[in-house]
C-alpha atoms as a PDB file:
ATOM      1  CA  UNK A   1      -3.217  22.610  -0.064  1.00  0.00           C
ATOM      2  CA  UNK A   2      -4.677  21.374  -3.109  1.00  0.00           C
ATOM      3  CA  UNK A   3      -8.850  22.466  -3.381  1.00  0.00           C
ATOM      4  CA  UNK A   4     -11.142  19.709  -3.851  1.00  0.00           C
ATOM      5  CA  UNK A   5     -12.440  21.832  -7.307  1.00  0.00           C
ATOM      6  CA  UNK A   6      -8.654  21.375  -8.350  1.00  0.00           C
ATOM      7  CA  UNK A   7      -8.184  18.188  -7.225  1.00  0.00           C
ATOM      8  CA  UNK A   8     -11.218  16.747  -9.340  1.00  0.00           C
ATOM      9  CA  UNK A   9     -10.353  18.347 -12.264  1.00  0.00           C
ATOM     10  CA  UNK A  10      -6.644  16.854 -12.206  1.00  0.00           C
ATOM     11  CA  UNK A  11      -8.771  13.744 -11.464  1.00  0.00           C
ATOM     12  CA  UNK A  12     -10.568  13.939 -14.656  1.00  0.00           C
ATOM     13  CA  UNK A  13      -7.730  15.142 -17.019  1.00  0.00           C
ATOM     14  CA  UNK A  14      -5.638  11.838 -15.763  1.00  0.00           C
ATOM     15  CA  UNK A  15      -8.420   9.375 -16.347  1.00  0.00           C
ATOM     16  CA  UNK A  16      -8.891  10.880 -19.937  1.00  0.00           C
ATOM     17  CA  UNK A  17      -5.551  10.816 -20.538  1.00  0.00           C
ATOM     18  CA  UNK A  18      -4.762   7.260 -19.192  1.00  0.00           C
ATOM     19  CA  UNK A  19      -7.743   5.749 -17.940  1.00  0.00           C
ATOM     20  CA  UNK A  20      -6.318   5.818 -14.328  1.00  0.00           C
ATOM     21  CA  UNK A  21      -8.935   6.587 -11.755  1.00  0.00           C
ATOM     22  CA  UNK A  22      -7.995   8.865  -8.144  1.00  0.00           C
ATOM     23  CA  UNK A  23     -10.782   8.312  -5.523  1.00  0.00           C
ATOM     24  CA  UNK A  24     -11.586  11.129  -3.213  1.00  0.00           C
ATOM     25  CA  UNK A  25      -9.469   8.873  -0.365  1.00  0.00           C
ATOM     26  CA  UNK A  26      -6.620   9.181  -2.697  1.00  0.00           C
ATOM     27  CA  UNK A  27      -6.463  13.049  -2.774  1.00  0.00           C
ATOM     28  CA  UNK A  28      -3.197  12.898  -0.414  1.00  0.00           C
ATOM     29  CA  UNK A  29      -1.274  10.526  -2.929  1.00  0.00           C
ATOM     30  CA  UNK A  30      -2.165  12.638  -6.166  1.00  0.00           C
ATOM     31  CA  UNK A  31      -1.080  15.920  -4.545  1.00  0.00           C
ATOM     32  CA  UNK A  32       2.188  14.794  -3.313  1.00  0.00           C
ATOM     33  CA  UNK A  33       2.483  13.378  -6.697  1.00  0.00           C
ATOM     34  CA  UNK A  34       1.364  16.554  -8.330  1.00  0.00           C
ATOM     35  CA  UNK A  35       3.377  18.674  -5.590  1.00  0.00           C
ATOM     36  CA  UNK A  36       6.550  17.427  -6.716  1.00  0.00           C
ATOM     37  CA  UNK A  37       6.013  17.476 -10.515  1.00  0.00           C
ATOM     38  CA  UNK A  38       5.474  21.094  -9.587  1.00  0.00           C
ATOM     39  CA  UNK A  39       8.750  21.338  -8.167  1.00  0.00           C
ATOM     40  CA  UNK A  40      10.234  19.639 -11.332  1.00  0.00           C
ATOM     41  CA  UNK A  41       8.343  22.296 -13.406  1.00  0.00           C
ATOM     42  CA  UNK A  42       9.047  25.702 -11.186  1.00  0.00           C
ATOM     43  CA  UNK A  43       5.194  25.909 -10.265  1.00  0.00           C
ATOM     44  CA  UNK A  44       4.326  27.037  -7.627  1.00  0.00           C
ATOM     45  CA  UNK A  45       0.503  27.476  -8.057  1.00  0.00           C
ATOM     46  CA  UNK A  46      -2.273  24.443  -8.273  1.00  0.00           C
ATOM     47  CA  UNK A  47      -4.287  26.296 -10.681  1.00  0.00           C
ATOM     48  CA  UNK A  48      -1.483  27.167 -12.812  1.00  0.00           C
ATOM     49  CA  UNK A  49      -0.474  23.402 -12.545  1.00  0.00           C
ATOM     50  CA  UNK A  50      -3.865  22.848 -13.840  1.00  0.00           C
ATOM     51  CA  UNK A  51      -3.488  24.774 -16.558  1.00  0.00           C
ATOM     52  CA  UNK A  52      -0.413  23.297 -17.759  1.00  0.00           C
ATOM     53  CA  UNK A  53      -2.388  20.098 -17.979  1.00  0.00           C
ATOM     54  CA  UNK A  54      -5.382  21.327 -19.772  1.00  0.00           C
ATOM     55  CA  UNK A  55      -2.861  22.476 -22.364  1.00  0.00           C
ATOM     56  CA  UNK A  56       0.009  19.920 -22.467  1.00  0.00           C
ATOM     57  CA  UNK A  57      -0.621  15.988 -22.834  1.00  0.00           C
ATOM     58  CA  UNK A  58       3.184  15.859 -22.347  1.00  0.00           C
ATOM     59  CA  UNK A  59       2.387  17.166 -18.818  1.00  0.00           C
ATOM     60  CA  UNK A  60      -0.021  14.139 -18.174  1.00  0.00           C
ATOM     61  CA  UNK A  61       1.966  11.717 -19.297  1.00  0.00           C
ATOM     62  CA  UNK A  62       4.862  12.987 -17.172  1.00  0.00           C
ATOM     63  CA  UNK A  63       2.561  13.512 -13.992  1.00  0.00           C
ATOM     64  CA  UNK A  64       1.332   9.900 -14.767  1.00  0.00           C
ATOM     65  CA  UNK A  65       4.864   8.201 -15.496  1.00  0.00           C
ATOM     66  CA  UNK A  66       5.931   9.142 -12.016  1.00  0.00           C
END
């Protein structure tokens, strides 16, 4: 289950990234979105996913392009 701290700071990353904004009511949609990227990727862990992000625009745009 994805943490509320987690889940904001995806949150943020994707609106700085693309301007695209994830309300607090939208917190199911993101993680399936983010839960299946994760799959993509071989992650297993929201923090690591996190981390990805943080580092990797690529890994923005791809979460984002789904």
């Amino acid at each position: 289950m994805l943490a509320q701290e987690t889940f904001d700071e995806i949150r943020k990353i994707i609106k700085k990234y693309s301007g695209i904004t994830f309300e607090d009511k939208k917190k199911y949609f993101l993680e399936n979105r983010v839960s299946q990227h994760m799959r993509e990727l071989g992650m297993t862990s929201f923090k690591d996913y996190l981390l990805a992000l943080r580092l990797s625009q690529e890994r923005v745009r791809e979460l984002v392009s789904k």
